[in-house]
PDB file of N, CA and C in Angstrom:
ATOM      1  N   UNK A   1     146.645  46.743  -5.796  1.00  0.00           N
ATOM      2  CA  UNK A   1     145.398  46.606  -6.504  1.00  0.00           C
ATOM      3  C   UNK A   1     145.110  47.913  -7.238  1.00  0.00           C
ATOM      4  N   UNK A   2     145.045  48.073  -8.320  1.00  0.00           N
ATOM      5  CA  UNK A   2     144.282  49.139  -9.539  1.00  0.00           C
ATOM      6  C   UNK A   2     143.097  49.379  -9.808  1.00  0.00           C
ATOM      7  N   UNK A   3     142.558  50.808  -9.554  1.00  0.00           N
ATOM      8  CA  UNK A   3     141.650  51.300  -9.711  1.00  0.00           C
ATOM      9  C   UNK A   3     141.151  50.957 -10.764  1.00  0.00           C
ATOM     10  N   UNK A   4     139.912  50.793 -11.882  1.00  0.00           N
ATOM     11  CA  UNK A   4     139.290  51.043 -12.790  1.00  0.00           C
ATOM     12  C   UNK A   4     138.311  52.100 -12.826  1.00  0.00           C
ATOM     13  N   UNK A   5     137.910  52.885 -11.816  1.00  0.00           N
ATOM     14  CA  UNK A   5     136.926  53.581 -11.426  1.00  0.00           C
ATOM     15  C   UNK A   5     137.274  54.674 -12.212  1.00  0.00           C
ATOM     16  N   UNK A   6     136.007  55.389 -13.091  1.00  0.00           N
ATOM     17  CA  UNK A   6     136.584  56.624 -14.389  1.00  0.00           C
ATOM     18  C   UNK A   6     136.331  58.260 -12.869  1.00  0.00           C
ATOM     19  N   UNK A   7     136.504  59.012 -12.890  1.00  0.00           N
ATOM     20  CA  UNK A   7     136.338  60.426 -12.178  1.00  0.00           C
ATOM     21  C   UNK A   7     134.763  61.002 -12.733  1.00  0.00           C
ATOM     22  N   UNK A   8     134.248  61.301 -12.007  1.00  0.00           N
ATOM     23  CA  UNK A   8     132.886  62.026 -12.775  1.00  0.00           C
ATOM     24  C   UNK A   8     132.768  63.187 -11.352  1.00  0.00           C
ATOM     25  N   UNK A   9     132.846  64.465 -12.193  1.00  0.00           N
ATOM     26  CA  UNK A   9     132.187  65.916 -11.346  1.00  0.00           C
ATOM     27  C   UNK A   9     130.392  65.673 -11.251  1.00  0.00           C
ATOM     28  N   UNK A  10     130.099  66.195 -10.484  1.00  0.00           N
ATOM     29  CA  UNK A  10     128.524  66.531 -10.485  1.00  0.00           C
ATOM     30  C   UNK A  10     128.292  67.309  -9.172  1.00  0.00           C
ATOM     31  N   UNK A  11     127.468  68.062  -9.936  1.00  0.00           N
ATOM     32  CA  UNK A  11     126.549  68.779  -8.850  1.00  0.00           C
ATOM     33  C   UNK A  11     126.173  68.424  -7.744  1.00  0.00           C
ATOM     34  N   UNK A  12     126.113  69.458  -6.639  1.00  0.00           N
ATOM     35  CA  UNK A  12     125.870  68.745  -5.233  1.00  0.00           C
ATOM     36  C   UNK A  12     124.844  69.950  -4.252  1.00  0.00           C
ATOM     37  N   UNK A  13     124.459  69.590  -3.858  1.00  0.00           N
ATOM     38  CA  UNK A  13     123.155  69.724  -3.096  1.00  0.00           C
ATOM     39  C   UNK A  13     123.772  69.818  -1.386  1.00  0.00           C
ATOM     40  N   UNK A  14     123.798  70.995  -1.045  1.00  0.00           N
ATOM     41  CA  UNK A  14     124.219  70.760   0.252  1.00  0.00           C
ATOM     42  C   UNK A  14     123.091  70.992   1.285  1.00  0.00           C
ATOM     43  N   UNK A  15     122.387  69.990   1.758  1.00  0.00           N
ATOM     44  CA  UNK A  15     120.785  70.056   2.650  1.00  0.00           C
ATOM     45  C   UNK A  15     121.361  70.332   4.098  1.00  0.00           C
ATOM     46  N   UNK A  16     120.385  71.054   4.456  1.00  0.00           N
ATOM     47  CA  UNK A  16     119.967  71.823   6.009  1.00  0.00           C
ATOM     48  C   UNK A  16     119.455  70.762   6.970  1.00  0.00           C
ATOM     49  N   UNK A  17     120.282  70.190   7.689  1.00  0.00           N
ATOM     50  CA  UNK A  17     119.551  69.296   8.931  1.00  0.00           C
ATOM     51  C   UNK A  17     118.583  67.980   8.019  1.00  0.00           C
ATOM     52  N   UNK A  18     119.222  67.326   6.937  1.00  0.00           N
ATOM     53  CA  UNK A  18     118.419  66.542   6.367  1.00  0.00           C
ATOM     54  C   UNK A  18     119.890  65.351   5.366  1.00  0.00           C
ATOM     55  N   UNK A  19     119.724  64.124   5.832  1.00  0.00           N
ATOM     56  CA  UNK A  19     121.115  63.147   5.451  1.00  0.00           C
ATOM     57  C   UNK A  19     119.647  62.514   4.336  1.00  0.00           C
ATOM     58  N   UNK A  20     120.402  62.281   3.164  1.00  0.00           N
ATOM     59  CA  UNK A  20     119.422  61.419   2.274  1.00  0.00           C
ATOM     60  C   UNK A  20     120.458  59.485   2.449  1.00  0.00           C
ATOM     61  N   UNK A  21     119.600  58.754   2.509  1.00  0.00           N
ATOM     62  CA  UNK A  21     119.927  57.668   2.302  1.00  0.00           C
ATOM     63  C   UNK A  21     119.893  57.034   1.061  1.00  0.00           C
ATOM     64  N   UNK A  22     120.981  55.732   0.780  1.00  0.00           N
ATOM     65  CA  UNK A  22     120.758  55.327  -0.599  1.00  0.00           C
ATOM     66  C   UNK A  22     119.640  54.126  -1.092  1.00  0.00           C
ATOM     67  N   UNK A  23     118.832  54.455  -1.887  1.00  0.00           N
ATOM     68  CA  UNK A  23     117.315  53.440  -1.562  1.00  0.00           C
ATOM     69  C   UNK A  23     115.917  54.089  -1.386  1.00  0.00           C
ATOM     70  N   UNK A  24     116.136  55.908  -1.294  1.00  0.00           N
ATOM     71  CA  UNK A  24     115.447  55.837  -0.576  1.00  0.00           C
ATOM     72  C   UNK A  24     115.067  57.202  -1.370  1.00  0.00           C
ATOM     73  N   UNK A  25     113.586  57.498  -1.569  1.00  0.00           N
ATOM     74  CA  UNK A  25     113.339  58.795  -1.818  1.00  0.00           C
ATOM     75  C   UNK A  25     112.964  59.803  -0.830  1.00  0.00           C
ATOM     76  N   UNK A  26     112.597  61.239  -1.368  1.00  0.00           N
ATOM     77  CA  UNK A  26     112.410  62.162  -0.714  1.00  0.00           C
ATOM     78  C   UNK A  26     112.191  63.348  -1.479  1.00  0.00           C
ATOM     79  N   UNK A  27     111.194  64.809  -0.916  1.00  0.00           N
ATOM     80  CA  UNK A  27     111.052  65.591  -1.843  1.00  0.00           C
ATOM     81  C   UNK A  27     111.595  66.784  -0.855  1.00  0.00           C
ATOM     82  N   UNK A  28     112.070  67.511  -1.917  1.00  0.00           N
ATOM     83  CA  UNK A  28     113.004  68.672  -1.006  1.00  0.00           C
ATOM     84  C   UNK A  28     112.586  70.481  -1.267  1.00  0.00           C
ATOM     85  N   UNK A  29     112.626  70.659  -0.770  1.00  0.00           N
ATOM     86  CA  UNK A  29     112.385  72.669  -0.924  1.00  0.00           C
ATOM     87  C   UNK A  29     113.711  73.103  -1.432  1.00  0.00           C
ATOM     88  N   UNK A  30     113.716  73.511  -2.824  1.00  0.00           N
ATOM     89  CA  UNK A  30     115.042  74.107  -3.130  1.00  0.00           C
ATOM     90  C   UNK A  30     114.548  75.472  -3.240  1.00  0.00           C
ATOM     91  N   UNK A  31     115.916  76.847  -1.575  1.00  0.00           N
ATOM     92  CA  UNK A  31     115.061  77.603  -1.699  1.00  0.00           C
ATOM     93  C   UNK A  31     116.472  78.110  -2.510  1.00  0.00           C
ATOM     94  N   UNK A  32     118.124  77.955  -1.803  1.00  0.00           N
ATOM     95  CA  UNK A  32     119.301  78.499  -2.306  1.00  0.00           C
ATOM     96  C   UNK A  32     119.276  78.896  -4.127  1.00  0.00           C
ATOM     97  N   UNK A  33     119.658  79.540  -4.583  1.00  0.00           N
ATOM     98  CA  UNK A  33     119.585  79.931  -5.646  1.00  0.00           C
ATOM     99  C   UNK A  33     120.813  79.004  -6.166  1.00  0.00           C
ATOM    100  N   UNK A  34     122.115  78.678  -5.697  1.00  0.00           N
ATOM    101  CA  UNK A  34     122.949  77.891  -6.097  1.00  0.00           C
ATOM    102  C   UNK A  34     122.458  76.510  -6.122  1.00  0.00           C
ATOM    103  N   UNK A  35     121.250  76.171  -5.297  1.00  0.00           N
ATOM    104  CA  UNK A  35     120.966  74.584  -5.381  1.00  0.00           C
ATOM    105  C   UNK A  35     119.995  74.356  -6.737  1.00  0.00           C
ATOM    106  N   UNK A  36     119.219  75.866  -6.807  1.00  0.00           N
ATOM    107  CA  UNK A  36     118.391  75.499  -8.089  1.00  0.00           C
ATOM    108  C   UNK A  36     119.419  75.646  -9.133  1.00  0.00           C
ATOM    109  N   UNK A  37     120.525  75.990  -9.504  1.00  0.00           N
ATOM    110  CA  UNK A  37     121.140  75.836 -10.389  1.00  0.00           C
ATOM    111  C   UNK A  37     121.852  74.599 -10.901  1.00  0.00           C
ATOM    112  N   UNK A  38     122.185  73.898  -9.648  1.00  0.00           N
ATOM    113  CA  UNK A  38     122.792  72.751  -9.450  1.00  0.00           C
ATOM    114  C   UNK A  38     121.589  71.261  -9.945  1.00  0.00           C
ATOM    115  N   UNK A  39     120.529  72.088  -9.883  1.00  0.00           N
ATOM    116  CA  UNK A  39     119.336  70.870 -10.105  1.00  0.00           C
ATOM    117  C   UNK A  39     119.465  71.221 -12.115  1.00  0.00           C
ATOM    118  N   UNK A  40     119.473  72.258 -12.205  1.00  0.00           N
ATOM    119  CA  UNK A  40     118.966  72.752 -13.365  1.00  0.00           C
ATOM    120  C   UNK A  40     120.383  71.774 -14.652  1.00  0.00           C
ATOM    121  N   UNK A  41     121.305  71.913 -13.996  1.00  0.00           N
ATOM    122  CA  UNK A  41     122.725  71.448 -14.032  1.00  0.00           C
ATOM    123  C   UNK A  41     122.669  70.104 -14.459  1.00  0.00           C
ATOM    124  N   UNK A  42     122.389  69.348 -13.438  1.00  0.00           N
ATOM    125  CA  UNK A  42     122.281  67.942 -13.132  1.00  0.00           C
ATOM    126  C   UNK A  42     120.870  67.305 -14.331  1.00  0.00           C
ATOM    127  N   UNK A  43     120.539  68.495 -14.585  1.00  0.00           N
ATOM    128  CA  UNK A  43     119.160  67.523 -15.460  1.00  0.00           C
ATOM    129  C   UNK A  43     119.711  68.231 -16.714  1.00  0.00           C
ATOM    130  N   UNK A  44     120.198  69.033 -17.016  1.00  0.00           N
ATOM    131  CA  UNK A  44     120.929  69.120 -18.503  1.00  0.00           C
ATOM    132  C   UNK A  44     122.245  69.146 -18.901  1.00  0.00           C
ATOM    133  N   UNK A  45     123.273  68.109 -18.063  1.00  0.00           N
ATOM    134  CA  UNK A  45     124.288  67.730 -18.296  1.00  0.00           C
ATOM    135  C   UNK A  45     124.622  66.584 -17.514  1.00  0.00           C
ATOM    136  N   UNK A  46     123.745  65.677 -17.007  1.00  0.00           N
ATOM    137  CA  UNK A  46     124.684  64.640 -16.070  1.00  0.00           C
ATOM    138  C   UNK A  46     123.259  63.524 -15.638  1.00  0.00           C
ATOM    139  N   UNK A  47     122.403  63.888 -16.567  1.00  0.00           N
ATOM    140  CA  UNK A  47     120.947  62.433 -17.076  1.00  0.00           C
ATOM    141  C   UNK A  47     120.693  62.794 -15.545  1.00  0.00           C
ATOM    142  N   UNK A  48     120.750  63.689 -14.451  1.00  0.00           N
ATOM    143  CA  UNK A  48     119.893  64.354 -13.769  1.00  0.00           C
ATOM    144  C   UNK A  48     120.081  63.736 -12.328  1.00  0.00           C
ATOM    145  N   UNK A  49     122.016  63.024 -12.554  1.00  0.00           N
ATOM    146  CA  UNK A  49     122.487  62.688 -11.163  1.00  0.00           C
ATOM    147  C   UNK A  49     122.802  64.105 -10.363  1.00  0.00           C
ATOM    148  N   UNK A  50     123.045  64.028  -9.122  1.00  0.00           N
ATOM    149  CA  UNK A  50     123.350  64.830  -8.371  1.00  0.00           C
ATOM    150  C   UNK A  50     123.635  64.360  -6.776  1.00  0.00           C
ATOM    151  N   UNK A  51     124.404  65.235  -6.257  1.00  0.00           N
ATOM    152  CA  UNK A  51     125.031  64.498  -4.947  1.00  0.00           C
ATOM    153  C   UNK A  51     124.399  65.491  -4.000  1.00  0.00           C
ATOM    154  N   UNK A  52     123.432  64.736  -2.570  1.00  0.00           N
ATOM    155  CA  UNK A  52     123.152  65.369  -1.433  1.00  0.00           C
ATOM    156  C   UNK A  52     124.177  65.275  -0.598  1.00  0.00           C
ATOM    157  N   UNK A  53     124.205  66.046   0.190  1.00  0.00           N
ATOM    158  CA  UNK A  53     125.177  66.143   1.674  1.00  0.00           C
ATOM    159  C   UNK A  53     125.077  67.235   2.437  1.00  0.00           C
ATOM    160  N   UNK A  54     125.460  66.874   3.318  1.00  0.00           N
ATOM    161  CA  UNK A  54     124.501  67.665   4.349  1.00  0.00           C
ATOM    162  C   UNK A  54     125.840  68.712   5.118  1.00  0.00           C
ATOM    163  N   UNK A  55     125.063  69.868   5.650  1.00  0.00           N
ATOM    164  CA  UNK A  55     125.707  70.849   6.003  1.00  0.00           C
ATOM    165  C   UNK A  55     126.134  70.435   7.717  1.00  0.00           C
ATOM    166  N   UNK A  56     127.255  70.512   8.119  1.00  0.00           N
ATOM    167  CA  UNK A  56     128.357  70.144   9.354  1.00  0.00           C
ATOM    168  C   UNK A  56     127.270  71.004   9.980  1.00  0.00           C
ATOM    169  N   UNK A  57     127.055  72.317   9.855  1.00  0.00           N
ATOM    170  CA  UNK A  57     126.308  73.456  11.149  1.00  0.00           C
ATOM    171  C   UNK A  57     125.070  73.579  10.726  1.00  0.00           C
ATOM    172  N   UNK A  58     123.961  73.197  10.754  1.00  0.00           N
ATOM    173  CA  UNK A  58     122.819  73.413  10.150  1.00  0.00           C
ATOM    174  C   UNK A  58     122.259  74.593  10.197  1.00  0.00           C
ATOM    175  N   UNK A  59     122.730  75.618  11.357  1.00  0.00           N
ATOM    176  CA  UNK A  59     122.132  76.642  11.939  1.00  0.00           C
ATOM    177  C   UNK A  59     122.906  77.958  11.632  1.00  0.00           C
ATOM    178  N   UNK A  60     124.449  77.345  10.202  1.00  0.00           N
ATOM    179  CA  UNK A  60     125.172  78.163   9.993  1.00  0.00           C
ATOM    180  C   UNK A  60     125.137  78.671   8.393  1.00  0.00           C
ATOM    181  N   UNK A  61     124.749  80.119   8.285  1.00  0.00           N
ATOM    182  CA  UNK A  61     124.361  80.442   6.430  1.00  0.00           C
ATOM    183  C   UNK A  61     125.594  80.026   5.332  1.00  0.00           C
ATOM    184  N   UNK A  62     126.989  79.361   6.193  1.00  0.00           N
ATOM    185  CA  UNK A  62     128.320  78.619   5.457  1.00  0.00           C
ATOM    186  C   UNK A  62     127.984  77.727   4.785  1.00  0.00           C
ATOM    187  N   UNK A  63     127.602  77.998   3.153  1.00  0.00           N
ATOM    188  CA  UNK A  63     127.382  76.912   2.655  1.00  0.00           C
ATOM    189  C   UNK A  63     129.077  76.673   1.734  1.00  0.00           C
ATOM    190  N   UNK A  64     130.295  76.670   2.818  1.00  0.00           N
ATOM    191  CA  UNK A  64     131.563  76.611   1.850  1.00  0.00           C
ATOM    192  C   UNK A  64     132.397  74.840   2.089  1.00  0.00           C
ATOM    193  N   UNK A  65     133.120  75.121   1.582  1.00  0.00           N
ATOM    194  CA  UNK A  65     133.498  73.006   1.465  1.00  0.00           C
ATOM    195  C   UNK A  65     133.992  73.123   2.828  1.00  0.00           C
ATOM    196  N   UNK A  66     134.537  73.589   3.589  1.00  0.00           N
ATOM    197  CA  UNK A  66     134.271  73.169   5.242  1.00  0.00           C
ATOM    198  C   UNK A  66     133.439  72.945   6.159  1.00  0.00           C
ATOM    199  N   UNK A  67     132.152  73.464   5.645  1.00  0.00           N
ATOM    200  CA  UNK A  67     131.042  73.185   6.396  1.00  0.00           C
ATOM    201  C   UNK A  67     130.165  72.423   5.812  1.00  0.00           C
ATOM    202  N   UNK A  68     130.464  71.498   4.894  1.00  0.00           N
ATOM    203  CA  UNK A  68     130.249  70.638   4.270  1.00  0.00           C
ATOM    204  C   UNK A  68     130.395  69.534   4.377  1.00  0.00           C
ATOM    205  N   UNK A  69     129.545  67.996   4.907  1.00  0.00           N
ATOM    206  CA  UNK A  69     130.432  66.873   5.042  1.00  0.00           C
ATOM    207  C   UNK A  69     131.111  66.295   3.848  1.00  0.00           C
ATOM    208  N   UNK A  70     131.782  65.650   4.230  1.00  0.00           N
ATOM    209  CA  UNK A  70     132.609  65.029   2.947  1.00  0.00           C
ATOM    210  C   UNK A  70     132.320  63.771   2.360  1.00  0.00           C
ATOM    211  N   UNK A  71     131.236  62.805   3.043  1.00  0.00           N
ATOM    212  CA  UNK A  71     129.730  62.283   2.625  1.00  0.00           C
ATOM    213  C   UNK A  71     129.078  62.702   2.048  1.00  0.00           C
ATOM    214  N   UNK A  72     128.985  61.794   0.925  1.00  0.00           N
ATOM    215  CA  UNK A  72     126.797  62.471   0.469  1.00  0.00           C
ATOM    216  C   UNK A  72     126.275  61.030  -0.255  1.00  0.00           C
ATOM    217  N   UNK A  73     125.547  61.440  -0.818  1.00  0.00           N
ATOM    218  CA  UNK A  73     124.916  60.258  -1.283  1.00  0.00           C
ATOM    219  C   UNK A  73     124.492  60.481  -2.986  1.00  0.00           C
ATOM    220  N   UNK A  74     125.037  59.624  -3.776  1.00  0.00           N
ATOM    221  CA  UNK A  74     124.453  59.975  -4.959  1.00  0.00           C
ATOM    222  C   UNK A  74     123.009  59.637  -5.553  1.00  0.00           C
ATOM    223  N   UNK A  75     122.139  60.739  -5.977  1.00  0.00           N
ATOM    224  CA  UNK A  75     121.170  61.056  -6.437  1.00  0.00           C
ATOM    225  C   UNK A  75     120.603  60.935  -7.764  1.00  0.00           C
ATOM    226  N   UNK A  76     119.354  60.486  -8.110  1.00  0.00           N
ATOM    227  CA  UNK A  76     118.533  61.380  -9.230  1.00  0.00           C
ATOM    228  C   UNK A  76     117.589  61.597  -9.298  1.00  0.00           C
ATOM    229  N   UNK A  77     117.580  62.894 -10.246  1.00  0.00           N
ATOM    230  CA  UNK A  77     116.081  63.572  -9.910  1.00  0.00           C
ATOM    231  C   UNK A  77     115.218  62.520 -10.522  1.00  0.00           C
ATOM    232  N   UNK A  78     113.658  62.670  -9.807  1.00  0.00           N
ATOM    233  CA  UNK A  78     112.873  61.915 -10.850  1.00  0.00           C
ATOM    234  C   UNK A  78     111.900  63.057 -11.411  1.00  0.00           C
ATOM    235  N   UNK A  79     111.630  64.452 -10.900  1.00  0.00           N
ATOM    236  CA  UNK A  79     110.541  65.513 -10.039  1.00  0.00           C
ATOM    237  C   UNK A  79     111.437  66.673 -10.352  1.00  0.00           C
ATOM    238  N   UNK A  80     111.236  68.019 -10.943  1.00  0.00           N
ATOM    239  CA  UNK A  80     111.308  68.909 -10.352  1.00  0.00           C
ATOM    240  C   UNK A  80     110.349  69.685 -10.776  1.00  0.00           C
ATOM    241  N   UNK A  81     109.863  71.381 -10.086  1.00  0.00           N
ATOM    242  CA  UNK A  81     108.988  72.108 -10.210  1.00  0.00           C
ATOM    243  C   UNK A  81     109.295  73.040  -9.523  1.00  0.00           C
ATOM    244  N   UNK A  82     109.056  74.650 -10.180  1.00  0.00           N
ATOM    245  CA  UNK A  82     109.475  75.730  -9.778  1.00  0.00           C
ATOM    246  C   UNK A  82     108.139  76.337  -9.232  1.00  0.00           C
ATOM    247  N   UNK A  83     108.172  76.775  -8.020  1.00  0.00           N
ATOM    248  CA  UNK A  83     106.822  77.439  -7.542  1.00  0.00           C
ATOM    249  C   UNK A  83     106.731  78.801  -7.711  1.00  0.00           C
ATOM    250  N   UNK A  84     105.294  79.482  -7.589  1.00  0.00           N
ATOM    251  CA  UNK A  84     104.977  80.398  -7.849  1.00  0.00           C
ATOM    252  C   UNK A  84     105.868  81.573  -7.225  1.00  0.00           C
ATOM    253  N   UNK A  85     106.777  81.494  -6.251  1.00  0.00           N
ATOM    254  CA  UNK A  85     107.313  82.392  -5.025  1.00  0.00           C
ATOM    255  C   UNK A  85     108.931  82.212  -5.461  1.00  0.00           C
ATOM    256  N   UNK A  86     109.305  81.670  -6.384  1.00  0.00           N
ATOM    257  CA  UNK A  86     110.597  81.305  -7.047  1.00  0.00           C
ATOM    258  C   UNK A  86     111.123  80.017  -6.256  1.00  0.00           C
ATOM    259  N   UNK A  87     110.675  79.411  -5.432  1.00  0.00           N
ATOM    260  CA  UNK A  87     111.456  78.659  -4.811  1.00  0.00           C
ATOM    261  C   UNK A  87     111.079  77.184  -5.668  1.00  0.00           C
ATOM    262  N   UNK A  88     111.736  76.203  -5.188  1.00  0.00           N
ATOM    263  CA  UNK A  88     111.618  75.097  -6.459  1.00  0.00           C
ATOM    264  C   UNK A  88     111.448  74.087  -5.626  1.00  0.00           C
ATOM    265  N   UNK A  89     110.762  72.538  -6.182  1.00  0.00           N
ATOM    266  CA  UNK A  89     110.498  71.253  -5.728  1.00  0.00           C
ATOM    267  C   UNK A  89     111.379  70.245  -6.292  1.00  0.00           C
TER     268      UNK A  89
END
């Protein structure tokens, strides 16, 4: 059986002790400086998809592709907002 499925990269969001489901919203604290980039990313190159997945050690500052599940869930923003303290919504 043959694939038809095209490859698409996108940005990914790796969350702290938090699995997003598909269906389902949620609002998040982006404090990582790589995740606000990845949002910033996702809304001006990719109509503002983006992939959550959640970190293997929650309690570990490894945000590298091993401590990473290899699950996530694909996303889009509907929301974002940068707060006064730099951290973002």
């Amino acid at each position: 059986m043959e694939n038809n499925f095209d490859k698409v990269s996108l940005p990914l969001i790796a969350t702290r002790g938090f699995i997003m489901l598909p269906y389902n919203s949620a609002s998040l604290d982006i404090v990582r400086a790589d995740s606000a980039h990845a949002v910033e990313s996702s809304q001006a190159n990719h109509e503002s998809y983006i992939i959550l997945s959640s970190l293997i050690n929650s309690k570990s500052d490894d945000v590298s592709f091993n401590n990473i599940y290899k699950v996530g869930c694909l996303c889009q923003i509907t929301g974002y907002r940068k707060n006064a303290d730099g951290s973002s919504k």
